[in-house]
C-alpha atoms as a PDB file:
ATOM      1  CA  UNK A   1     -68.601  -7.740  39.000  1.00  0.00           C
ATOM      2  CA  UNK A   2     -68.501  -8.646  35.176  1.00  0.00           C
ATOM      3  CA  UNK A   3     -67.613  -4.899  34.242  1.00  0.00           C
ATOM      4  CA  UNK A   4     -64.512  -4.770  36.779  1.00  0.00           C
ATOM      5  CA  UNK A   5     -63.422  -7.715  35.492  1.00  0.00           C
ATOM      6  CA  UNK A   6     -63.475  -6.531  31.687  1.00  0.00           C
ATOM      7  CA  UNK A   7     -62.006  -3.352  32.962  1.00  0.00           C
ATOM      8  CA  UNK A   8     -58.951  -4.958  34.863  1.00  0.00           C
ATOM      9  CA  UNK A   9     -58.700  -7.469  31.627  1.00  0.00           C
ATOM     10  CA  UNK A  10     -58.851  -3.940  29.378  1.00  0.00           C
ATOM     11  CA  UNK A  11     -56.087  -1.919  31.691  1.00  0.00           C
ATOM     12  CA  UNK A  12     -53.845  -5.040  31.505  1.00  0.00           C
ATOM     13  CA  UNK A  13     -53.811  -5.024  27.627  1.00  0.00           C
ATOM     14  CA  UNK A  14     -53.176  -2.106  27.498  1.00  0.00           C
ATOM     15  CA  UNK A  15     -49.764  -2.331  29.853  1.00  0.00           C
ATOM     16  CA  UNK A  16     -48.864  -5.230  27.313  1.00  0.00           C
ATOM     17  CA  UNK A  17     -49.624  -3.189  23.941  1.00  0.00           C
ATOM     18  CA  UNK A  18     -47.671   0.123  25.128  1.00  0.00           C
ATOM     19  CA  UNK A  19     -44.189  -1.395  27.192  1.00  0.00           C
ATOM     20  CA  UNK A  20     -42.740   1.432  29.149  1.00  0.00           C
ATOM     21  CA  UNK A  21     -40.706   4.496  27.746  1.00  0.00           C
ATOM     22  CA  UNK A  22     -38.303   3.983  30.142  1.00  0.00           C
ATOM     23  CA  UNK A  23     -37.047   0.414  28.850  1.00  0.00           C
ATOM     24  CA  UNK A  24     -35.992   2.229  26.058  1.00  0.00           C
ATOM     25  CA  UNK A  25     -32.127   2.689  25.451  1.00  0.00           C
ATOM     26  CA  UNK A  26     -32.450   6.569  24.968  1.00  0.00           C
ATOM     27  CA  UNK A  27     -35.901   7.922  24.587  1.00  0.00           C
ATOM     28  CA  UNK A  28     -34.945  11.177  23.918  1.00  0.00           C
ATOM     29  CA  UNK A  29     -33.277  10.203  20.409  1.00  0.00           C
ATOM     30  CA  UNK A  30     -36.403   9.111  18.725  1.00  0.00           C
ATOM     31  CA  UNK A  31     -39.477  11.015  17.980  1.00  0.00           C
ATOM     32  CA  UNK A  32     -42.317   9.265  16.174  1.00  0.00           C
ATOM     33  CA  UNK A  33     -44.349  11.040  13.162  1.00  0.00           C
ATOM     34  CA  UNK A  34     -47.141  10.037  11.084  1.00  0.00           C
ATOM     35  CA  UNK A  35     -47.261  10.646   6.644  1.00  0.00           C
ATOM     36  CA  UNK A  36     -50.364  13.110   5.614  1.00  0.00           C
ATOM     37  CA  UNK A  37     -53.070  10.686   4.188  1.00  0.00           C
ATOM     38  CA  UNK A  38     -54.017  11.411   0.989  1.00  0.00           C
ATOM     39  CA  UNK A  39     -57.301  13.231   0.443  1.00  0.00           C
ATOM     40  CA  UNK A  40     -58.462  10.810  -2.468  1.00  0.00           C
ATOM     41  CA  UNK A  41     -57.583   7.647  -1.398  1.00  0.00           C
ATOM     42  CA  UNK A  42     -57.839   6.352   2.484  1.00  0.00           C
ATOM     43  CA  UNK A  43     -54.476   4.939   3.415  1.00  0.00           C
ATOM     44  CA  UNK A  44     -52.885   3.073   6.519  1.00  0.00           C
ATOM     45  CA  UNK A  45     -50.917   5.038   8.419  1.00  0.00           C
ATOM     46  CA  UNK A  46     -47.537   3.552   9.867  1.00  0.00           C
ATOM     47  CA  UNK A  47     -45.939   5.314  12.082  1.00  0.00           C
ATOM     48  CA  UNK A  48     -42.062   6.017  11.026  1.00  0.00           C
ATOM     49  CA  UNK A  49     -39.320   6.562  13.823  1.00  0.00           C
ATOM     50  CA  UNK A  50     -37.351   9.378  13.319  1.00  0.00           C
ATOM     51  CA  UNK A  51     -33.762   9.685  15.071  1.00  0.00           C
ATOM     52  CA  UNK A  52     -33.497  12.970  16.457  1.00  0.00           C
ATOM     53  CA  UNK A  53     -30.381  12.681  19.031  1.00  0.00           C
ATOM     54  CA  UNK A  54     -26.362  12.255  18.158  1.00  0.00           C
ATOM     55  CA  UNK A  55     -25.616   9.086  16.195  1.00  0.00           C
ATOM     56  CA  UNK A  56     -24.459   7.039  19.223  1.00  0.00           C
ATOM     57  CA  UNK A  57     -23.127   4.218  16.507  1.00  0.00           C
ATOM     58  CA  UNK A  58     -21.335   6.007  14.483  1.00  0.00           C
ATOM     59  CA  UNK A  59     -20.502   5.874  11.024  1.00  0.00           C
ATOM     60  CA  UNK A  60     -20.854   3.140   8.755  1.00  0.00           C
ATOM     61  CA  UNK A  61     -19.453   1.355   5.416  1.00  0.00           C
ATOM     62  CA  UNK A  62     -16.954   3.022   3.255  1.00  0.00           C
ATOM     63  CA  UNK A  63     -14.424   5.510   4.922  1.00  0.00           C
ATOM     64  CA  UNK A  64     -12.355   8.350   3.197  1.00  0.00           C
ATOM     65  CA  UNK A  65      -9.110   7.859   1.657  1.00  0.00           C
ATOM     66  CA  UNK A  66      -6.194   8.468   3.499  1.00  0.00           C
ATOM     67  CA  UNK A  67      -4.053  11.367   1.923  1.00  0.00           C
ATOM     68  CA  UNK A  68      -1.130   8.796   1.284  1.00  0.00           C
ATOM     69  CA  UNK A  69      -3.583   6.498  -0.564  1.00  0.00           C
ATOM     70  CA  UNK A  70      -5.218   9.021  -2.837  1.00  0.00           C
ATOM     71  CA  UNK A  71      -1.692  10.114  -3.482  1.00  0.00           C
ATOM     72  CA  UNK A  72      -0.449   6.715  -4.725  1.00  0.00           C
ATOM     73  CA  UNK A  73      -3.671   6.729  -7.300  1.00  0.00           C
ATOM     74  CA  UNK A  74      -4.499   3.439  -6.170  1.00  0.00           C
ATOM     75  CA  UNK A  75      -7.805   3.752  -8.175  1.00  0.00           C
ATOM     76  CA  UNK A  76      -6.029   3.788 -11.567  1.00  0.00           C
ATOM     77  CA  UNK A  77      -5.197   0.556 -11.345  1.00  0.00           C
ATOM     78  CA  UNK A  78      -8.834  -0.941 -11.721  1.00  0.00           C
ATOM     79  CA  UNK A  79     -11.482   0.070 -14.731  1.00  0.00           C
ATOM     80  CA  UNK A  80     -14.805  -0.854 -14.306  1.00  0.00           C
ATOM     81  CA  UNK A  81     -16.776  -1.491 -17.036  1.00  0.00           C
ATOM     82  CA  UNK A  82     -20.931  -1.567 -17.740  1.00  0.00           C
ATOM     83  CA  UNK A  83     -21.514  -5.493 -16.418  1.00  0.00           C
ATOM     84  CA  UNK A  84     -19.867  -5.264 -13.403  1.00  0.00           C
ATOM     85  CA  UNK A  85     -17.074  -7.502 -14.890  1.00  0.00           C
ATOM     86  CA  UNK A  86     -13.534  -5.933 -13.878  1.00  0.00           C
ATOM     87  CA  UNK A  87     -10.568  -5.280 -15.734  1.00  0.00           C
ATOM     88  CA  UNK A  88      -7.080  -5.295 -13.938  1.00  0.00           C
ATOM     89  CA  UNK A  89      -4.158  -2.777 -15.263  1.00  0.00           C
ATOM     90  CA  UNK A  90      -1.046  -4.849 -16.015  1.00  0.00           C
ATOM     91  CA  UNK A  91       0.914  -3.670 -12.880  1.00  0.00           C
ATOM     92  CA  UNK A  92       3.499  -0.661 -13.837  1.00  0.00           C
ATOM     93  CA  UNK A  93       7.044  -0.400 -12.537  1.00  0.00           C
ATOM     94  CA  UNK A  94       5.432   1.888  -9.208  1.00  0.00           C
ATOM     95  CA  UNK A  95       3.548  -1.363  -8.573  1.00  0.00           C
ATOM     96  CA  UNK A  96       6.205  -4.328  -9.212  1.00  0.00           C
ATOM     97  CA  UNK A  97       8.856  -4.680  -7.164  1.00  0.00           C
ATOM     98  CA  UNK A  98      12.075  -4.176  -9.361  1.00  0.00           C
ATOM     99  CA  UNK A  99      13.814  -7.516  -8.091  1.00  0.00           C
ATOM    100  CA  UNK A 100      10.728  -9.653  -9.867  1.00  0.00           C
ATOM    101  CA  UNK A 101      11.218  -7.724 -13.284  1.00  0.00           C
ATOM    102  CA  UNK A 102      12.766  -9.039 -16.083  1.00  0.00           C
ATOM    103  CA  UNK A 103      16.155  -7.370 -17.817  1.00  0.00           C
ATOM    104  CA  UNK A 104      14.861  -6.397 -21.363  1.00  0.00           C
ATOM    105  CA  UNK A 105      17.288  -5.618 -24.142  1.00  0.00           C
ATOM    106  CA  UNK A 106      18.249  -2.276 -24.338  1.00  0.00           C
ATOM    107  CA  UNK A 107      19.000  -0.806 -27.963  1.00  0.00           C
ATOM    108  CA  UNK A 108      22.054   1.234 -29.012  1.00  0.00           C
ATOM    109  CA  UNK A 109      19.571   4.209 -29.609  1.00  0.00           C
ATOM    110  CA  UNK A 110      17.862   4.428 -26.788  1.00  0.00           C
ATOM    111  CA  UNK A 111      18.037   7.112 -24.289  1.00  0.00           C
ATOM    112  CA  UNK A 112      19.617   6.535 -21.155  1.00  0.00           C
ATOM    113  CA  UNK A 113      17.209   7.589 -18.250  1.00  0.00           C
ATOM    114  CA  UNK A 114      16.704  11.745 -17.666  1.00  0.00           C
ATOM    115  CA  UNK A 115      17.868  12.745 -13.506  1.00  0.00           C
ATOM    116  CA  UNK A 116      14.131  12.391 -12.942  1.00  0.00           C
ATOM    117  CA  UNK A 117      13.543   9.818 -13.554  1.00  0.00           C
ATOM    118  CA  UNK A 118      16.372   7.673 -11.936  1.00  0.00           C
ATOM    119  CA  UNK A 119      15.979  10.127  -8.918  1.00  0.00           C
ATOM    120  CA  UNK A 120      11.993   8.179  -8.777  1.00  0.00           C
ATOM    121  CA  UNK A 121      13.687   4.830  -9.049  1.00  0.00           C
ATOM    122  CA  UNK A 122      16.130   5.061  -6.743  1.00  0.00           C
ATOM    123  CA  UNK A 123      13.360   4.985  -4.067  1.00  0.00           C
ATOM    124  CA  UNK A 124      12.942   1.722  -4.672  1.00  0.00           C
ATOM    125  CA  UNK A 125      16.464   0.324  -4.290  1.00  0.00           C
ATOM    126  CA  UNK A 126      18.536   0.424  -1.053  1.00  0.00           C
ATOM    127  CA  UNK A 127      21.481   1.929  -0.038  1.00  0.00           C
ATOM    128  CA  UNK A 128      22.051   2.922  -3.682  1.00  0.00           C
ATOM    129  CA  UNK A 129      23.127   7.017  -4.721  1.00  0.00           C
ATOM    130  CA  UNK A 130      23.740   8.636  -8.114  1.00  0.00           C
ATOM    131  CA  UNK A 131      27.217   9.510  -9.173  1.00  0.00           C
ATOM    132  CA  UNK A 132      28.344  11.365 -12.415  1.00  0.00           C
ATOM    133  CA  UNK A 133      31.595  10.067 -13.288  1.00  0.00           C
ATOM    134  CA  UNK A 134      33.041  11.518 -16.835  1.00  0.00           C
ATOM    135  CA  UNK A 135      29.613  13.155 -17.598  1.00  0.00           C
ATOM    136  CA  UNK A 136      27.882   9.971 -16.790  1.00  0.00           C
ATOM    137  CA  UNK A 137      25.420   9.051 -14.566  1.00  0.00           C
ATOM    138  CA  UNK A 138      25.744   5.622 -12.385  1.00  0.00           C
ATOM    139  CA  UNK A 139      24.290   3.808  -9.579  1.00  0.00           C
ATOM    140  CA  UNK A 140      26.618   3.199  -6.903  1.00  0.00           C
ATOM    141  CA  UNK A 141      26.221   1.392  -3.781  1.00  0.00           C
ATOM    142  CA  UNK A 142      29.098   0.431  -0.912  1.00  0.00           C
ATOM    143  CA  UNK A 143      29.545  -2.184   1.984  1.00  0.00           C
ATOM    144  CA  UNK A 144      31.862  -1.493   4.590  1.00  0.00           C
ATOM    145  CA  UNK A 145      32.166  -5.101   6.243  1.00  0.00           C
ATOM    146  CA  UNK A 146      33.833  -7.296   8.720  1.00  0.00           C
ATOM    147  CA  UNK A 147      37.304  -7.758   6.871  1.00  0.00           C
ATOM    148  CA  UNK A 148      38.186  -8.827   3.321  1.00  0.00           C
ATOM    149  CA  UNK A 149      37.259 -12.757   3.648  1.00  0.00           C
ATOM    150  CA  UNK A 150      34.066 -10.774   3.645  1.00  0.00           C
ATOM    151  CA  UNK A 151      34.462  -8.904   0.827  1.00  0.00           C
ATOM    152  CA  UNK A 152      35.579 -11.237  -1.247  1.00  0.00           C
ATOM    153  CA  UNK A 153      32.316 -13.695   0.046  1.00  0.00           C
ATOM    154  CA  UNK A 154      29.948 -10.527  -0.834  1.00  0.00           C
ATOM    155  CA  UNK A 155      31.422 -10.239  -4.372  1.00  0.00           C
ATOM    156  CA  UNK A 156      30.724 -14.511  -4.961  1.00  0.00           C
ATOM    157  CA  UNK A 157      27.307 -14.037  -3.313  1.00  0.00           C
ATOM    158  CA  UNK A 158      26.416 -10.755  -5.815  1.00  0.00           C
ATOM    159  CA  UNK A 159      27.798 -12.646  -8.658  1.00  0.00           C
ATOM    160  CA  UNK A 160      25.981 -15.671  -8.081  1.00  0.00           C
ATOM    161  CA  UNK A 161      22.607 -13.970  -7.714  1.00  0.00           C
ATOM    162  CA  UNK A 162      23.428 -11.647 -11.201  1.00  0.00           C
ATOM    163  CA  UNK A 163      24.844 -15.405 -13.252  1.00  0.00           C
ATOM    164  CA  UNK A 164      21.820 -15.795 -15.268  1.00  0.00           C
ATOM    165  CA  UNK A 165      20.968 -11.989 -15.779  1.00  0.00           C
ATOM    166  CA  UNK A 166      24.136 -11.307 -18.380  1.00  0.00           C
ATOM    167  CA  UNK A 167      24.828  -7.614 -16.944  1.00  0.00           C
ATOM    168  CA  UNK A 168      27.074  -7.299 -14.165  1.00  0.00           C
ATOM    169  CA  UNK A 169      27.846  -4.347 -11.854  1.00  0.00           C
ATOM    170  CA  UNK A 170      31.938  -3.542 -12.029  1.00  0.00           C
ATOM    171  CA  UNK A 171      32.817  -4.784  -8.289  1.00  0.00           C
ATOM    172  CA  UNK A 172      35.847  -4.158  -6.843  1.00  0.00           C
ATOM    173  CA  UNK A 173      37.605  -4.323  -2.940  1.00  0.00           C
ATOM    174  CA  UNK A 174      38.341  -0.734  -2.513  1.00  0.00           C
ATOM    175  CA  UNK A 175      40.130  -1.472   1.277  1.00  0.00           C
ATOM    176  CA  UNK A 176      40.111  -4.409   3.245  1.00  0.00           C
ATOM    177  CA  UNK A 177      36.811  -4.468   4.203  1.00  0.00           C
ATOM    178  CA  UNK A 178      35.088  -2.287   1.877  1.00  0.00           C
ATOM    179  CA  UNK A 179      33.101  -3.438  -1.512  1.00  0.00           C
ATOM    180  CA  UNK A 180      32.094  -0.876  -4.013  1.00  0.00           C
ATOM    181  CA  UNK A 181      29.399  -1.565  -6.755  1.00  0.00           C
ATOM    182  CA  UNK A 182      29.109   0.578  -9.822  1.00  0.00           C
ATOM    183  CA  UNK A 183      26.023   0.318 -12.525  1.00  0.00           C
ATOM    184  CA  UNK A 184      25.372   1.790 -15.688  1.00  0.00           C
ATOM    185  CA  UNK A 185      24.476   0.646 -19.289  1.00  0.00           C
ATOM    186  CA  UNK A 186      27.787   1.544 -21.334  1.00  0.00           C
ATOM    187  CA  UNK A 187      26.131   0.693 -24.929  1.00  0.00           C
ATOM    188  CA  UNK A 188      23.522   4.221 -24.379  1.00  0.00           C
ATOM    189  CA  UNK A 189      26.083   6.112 -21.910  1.00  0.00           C
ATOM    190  CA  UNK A 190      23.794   6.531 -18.907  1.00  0.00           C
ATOM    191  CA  UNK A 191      21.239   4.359 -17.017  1.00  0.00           C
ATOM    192  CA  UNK A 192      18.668   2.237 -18.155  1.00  0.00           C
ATOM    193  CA  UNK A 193      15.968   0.047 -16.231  1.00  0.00           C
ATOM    194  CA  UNK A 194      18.083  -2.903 -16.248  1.00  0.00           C
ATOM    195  CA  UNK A 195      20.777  -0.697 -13.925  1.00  0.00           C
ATOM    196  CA  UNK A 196      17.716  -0.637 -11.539  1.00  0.00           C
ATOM    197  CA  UNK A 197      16.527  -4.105 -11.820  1.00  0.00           C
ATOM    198  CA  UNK A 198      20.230  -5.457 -10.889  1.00  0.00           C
ATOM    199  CA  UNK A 199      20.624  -3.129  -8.258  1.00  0.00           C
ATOM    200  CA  UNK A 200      17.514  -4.711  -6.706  1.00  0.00           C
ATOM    201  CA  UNK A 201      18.467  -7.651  -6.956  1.00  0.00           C
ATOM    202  CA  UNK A 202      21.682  -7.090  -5.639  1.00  0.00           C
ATOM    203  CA  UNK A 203      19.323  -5.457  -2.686  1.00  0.00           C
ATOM    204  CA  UNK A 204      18.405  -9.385  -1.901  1.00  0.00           C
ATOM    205  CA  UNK A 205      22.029 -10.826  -1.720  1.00  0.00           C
ATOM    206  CA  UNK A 206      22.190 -11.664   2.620  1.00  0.00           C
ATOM    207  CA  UNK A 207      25.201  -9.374   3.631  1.00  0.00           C
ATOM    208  CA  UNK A 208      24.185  -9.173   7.661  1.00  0.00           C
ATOM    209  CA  UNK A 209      26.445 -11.847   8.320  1.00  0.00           C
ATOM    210  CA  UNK A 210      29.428 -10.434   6.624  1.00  0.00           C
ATOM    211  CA  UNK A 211      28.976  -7.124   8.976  1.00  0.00           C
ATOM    212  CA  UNK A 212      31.438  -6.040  11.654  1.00  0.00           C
ATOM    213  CA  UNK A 213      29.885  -7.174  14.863  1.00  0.00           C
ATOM    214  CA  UNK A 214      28.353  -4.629  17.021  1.00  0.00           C
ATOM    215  CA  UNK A 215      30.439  -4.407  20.633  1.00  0.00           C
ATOM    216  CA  UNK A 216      28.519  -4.805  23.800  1.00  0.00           C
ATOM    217  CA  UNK A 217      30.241  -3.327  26.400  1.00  0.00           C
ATOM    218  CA  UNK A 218      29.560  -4.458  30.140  1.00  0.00           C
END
């Protein structure tokens, strides 16, 4: 009686020590293997579970760059140095918006800006082209608008924006309903930044009012 008893006790340990395979998620994706002991020194052996199946949970922590982030060298804008301390880059003018930059001086000597250059910048301006009028190169943008009330209100609006900056575009009504803007830095013949900076600030001035009204037509 007493060894049925200590062998029903013994079978029902053993149920509660080694749960069923089957409860598992996957069984087939782990495989269990034991470390060599070493021959001079008696050691306890843990058992280590080894994933041998696809990774059903895919991949985690840091991705790849995308191509149009590794092409923007976003990682030349941070330098990391020794205690983990960061230094940021002063942003350069691919990183600052134009409108939030500040008109600097622009000597008598200095070169107006090569093709390439301006051809860079004016992907960050709107609406803008380059012109060569008399062997120099300008920034010109035009509105056609609703009629010449509007015009006129564009040219007060640009104005007002530009009143504090000292360098305006030359603005004129060209027809009724259509304002032209011209920049360029006379004193070096050409373009300089500050052509740039106005004519992204210029981008800001509210003009979808002052457009002719779309017709809907029943």
């Amino acid at each position: 009686m007493a060894s049925s008893v200590l062998s029903a006790l013994s079978n029902q340990a053993l149920l509660y020590r080694l749960p069923s395979i089957s409860h598992l998620p996957n069984p087939a994706i782990f495989s269990i293997s034991f470390p060599k002991a070493s021959r001079t020194r008696r050691s306890l052996v843990r058992p280590i579970a080894v994933g041998t199946g696809p990774d059903l949970l895919g991949d985690f922590g840091a991705r790849d760059p995308f191509p149009e982030e590794l092409a923007s060298n976003f990682a030349e804008n941070v330098l990391g140095d020794t205690d983990t301390l960061h230094r940021i880059l002063i942003p350069n003018i691919t990183a600052l918006s134009l409108s939030q930059m500040k008109l600097e001086p622009v000597e008598s000597l200095t070169q107006p800006l090569s093709a390439d250059d301006a051809g860079r910048l004016l992907k960050k301006i709107v609406g803008w082209r380059l012109v060569e009028v008399d062997g120099v190169m300008r920034l010109q943008c035009e509105w056609r608008l609703r009629d010449a009330a509007c015009g006129e209100e564009l040219i007060s609006r640009i104005n007002k924006v530009l009143e504090n900056t000292g360098h305006y575009p030359n603005i004129s009504l060209e027809q009724p309903n259509i304002v032209k803007a011209e920049l360029y830095t006379p004193s070096i013949g050409g373009l300089s930044i500050n052509d740039f900076i106005i004519g992204a600030k210029i981008d800001k001035v509210k003009v979808l009012d002052l457009l002719p009204r779309k017709r809907v037509w029943a």
